[in-house]
Protein backbone atom coordinates (compact mmCIF):
# COMPACT_ATOMS: atom_id res chain seq x y z
CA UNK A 1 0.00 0.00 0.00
CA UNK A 2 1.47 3.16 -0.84
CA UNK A 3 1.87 5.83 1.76
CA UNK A 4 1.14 9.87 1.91
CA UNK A 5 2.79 11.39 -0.93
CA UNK A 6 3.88 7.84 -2.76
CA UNK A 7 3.38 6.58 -5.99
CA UNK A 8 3.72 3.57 -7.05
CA UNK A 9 3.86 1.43 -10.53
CA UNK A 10 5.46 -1.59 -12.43
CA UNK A 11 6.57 -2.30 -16.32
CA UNK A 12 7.99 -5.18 -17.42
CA UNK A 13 11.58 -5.68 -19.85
CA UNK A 14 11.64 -9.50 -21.35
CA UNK A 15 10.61 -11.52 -18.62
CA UNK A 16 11.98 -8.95 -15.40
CA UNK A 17 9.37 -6.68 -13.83
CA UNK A 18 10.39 -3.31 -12.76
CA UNK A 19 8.83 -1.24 -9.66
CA UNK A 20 9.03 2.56 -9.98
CA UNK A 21 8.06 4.43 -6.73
CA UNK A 22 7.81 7.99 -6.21
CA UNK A 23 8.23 9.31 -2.51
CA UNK A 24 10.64 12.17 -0.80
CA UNK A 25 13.44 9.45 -1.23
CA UNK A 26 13.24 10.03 -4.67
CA UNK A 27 12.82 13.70 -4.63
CA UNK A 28 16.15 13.80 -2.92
CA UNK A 29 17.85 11.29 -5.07
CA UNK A 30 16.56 13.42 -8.35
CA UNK A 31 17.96 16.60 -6.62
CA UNK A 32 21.26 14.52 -5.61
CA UNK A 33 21.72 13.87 -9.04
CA UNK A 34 20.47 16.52 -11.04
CA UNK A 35 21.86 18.92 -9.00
CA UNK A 36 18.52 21.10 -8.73
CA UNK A 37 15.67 21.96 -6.46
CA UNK A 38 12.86 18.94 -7.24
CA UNK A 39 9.85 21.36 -5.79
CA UNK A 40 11.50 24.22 -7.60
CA UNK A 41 11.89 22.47 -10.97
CA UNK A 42 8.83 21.04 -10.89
CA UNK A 43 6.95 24.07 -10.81
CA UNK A 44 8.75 25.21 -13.95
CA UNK A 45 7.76 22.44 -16.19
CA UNK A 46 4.88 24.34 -17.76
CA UNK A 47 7.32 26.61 -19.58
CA UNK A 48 11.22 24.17 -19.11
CA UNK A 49 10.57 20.71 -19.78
CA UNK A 50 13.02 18.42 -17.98
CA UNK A 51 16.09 17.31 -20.20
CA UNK A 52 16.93 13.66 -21.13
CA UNK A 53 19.35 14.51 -17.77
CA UNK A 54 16.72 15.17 -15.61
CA UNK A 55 14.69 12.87 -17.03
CA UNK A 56 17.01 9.98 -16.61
CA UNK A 57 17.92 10.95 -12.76
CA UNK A 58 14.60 11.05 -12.19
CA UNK A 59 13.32 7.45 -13.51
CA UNK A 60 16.98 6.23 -11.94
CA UNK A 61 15.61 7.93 -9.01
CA UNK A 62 12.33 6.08 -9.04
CA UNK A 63 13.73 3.04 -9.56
CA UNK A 64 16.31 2.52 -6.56
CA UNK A 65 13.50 1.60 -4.35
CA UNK A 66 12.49 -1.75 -5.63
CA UNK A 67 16.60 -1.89 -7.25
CA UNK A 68 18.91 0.02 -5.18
CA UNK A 69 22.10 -1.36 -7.34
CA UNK A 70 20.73 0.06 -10.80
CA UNK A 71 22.83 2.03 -12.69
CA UNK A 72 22.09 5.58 -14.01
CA UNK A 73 22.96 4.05 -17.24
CA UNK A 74 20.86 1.44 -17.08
CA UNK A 75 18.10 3.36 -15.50
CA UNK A 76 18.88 5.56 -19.22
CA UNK A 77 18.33 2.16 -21.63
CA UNK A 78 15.17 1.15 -19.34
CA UNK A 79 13.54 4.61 -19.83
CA UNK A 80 11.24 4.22 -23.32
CA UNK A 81 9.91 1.16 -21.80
CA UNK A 82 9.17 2.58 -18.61
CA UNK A 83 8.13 6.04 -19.17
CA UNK A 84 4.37 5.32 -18.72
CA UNK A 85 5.06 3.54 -15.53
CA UNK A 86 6.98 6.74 -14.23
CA UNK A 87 4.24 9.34 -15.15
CA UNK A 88 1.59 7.24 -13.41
CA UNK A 89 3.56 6.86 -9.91
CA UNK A 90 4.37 10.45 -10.48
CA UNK A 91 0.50 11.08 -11.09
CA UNK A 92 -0.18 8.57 -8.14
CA UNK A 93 2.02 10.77 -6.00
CA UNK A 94 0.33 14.02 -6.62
CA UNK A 95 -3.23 12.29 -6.38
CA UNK A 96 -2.14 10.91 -3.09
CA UNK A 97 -0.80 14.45 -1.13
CA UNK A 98 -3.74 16.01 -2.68
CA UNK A 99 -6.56 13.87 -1.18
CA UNK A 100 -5.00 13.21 2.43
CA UNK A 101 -5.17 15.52 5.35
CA UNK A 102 -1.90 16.55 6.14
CA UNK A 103 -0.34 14.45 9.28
CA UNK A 104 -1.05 16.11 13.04
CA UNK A 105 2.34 16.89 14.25
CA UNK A 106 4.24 13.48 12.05
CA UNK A 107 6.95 14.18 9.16
């Protein structure tokens, strides 16, 4: 089950299913690795897409839930087949911190 703020969602490569999670772990991976403000850049995508190099931190970010040893590299050659599954945990995310009260006094 996901918690506040998560989203989850799986693809599959050959025979090897993938999990993609987004949560504040993989805000701060994405900001790790792109070397921005998640919050911040996300407000901006309206009118600055992400680049493939935000792009790819971000789905490498994702994925390091369900397979912490995954490359960024190989998070990069995974990313057609599991764009879909990224923009619906990302979706699932927003839907999630939207419709729940916010926590009395718990980070």
């Amino acid at each position: 089950m996901a918690r506040r703020g998560e989203g989850r969602s799986t693809f599959v490569v050959g025979e090897k299913l993938y999990s993609v999670v987004v949560d504040f772990n993989t805000l701060a991976d994405f900001e790790a690795e792109a070397k921005c403000n998640a919050m911040q850049r996300f407000t901006e995508l309206d009118t600055k897409p992400l680049s493939a190099g935000e792009t790819r931190a971000l789905f490498w970010a994702a994925l390091r839930d369900g397979h912490p040893d995954i490359s960024i590299r190989d998070a990069g050659s995974l990313l057609v087949s599991g764009q879909d599954a990224l923009k619906t945990a990302m979706q699932s995310a927003m839907d999630a911190d939207e419709m729940q009260e916010p926590d009395q006094g718990n980070v």
